[in-house]
Protein backbone atom coordinates (compact mmCIF):
# COMPACT_ATOMS: atom_id res chain seq x y z
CA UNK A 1 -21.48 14.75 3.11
CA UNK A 2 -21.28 10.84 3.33
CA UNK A 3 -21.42 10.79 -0.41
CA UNK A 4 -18.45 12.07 -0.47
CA UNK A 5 -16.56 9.75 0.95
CA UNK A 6 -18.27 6.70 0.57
CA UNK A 7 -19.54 6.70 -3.20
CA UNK A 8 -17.39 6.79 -5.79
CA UNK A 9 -19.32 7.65 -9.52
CA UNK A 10 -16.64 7.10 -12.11
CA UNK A 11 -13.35 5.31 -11.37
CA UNK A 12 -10.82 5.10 -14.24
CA UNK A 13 -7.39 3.14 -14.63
CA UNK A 14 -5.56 2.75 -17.25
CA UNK A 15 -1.16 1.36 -17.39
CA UNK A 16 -1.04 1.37 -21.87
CA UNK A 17 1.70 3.22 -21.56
CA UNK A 18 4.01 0.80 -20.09
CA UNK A 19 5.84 -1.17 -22.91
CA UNK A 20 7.42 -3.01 -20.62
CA UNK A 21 4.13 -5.45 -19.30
CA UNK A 22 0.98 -6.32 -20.69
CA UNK A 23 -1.66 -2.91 -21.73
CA UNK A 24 -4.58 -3.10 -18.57
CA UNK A 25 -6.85 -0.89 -17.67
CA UNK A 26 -10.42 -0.62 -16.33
CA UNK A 27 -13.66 1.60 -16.09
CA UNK A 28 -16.38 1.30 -13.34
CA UNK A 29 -19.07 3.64 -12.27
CA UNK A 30 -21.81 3.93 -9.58
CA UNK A 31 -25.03 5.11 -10.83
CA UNK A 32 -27.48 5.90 -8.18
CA UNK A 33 -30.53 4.80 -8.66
CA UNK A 34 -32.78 6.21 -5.42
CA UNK A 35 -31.86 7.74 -1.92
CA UNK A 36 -33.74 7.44 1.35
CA UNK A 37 -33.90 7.64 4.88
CA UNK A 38 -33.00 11.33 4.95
CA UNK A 39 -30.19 11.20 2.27
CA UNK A 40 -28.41 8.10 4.29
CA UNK A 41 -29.42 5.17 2.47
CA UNK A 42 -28.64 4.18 -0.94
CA UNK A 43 -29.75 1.88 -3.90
CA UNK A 44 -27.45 1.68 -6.96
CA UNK A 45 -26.53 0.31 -10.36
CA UNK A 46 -22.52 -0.38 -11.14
CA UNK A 47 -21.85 -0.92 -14.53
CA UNK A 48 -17.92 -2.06 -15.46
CA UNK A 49 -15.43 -3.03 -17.85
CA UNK A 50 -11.51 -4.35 -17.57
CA UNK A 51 -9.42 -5.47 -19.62
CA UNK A 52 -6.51 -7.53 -17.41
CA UNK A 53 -4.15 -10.28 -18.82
CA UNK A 54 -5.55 -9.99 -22.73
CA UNK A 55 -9.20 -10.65 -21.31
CA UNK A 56 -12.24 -8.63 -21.10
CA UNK A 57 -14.76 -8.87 -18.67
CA UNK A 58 -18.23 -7.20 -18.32
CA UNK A 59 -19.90 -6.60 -15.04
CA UNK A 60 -22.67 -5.42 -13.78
CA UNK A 61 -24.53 -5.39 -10.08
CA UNK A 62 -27.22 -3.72 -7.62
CA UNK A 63 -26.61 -2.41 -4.12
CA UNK A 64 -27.51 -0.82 -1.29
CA UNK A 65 -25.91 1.42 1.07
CA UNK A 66 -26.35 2.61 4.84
CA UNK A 67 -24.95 5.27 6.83
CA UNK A 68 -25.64 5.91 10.66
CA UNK A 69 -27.03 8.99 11.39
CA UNK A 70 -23.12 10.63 12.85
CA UNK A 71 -21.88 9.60 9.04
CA UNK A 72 -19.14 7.56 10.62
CA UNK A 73 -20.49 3.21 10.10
CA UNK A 74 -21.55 2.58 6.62
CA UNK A 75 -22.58 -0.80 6.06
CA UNK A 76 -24.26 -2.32 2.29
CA UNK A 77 -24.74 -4.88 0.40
CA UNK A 78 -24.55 -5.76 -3.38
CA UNK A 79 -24.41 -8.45 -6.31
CA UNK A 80 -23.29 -8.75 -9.57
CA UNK A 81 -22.99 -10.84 -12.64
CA UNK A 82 -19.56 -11.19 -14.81
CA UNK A 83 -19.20 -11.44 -18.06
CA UNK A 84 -15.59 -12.56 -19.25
CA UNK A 85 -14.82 -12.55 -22.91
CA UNK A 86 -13.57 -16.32 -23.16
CA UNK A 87 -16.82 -17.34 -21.77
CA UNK A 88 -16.13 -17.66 -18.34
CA UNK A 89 -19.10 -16.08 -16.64
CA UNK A 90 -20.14 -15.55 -12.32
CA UNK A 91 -22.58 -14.24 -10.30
CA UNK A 92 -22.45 -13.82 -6.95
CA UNK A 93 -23.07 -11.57 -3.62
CA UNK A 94 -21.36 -10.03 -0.97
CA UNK A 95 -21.99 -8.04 2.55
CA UNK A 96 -19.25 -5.34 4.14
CA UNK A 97 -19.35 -2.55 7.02
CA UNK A 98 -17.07 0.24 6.86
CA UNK A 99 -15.94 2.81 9.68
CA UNK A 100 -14.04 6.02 9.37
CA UNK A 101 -11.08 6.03 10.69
């Protein structure tokens, strides 16, 4: 199923076990929120936290995404709102399309 490929519900990184560099290391998840158009369409919520160059950052945004009915174009949508820790905060949107290859 598109799912499969396409959505991602939990990704997880973490380097604190490198002495060597600075500790980063991130969480991000996809949280559906409602599916459509016979299971091809999607509406979510992705939450997030990282923690890069001694600097936390919050995130959060909406989407939407859109597979063809052969599962092989997937095209969406989203936007999101940062939250970094020193006070630096964004918002912003983007488009992208996607084909298997």
């Amino acid at each position: 199923q598109w799912h499969d490929v396409f959505v991602r519900k939990l990704d997880v990184s973490a380097d604190i076990f490198n002495t060597k560099k600075k500790q980063d290391g991130y969480i991000r998840s996809l949280i559906p929120l409602m599916t459509g158009m016979n299971q091809h369409a999607l509406f979510y919520f992705s939450p997030g936290v990282t923690y890069f160059n001694r600097r936390m950052t919050y995130n959060a945004g909406l989407g939407f995404r859109r597979v063809n009915a052969a599962e092989n174009f997937l095209w969406g949508f989203n936007t999101f709102y940062d939250y970094d820790s020193r006070g630096s905060n964004r918002y912003g949107y983007d488009g992208w399309r996607r084909g298997k290859t």
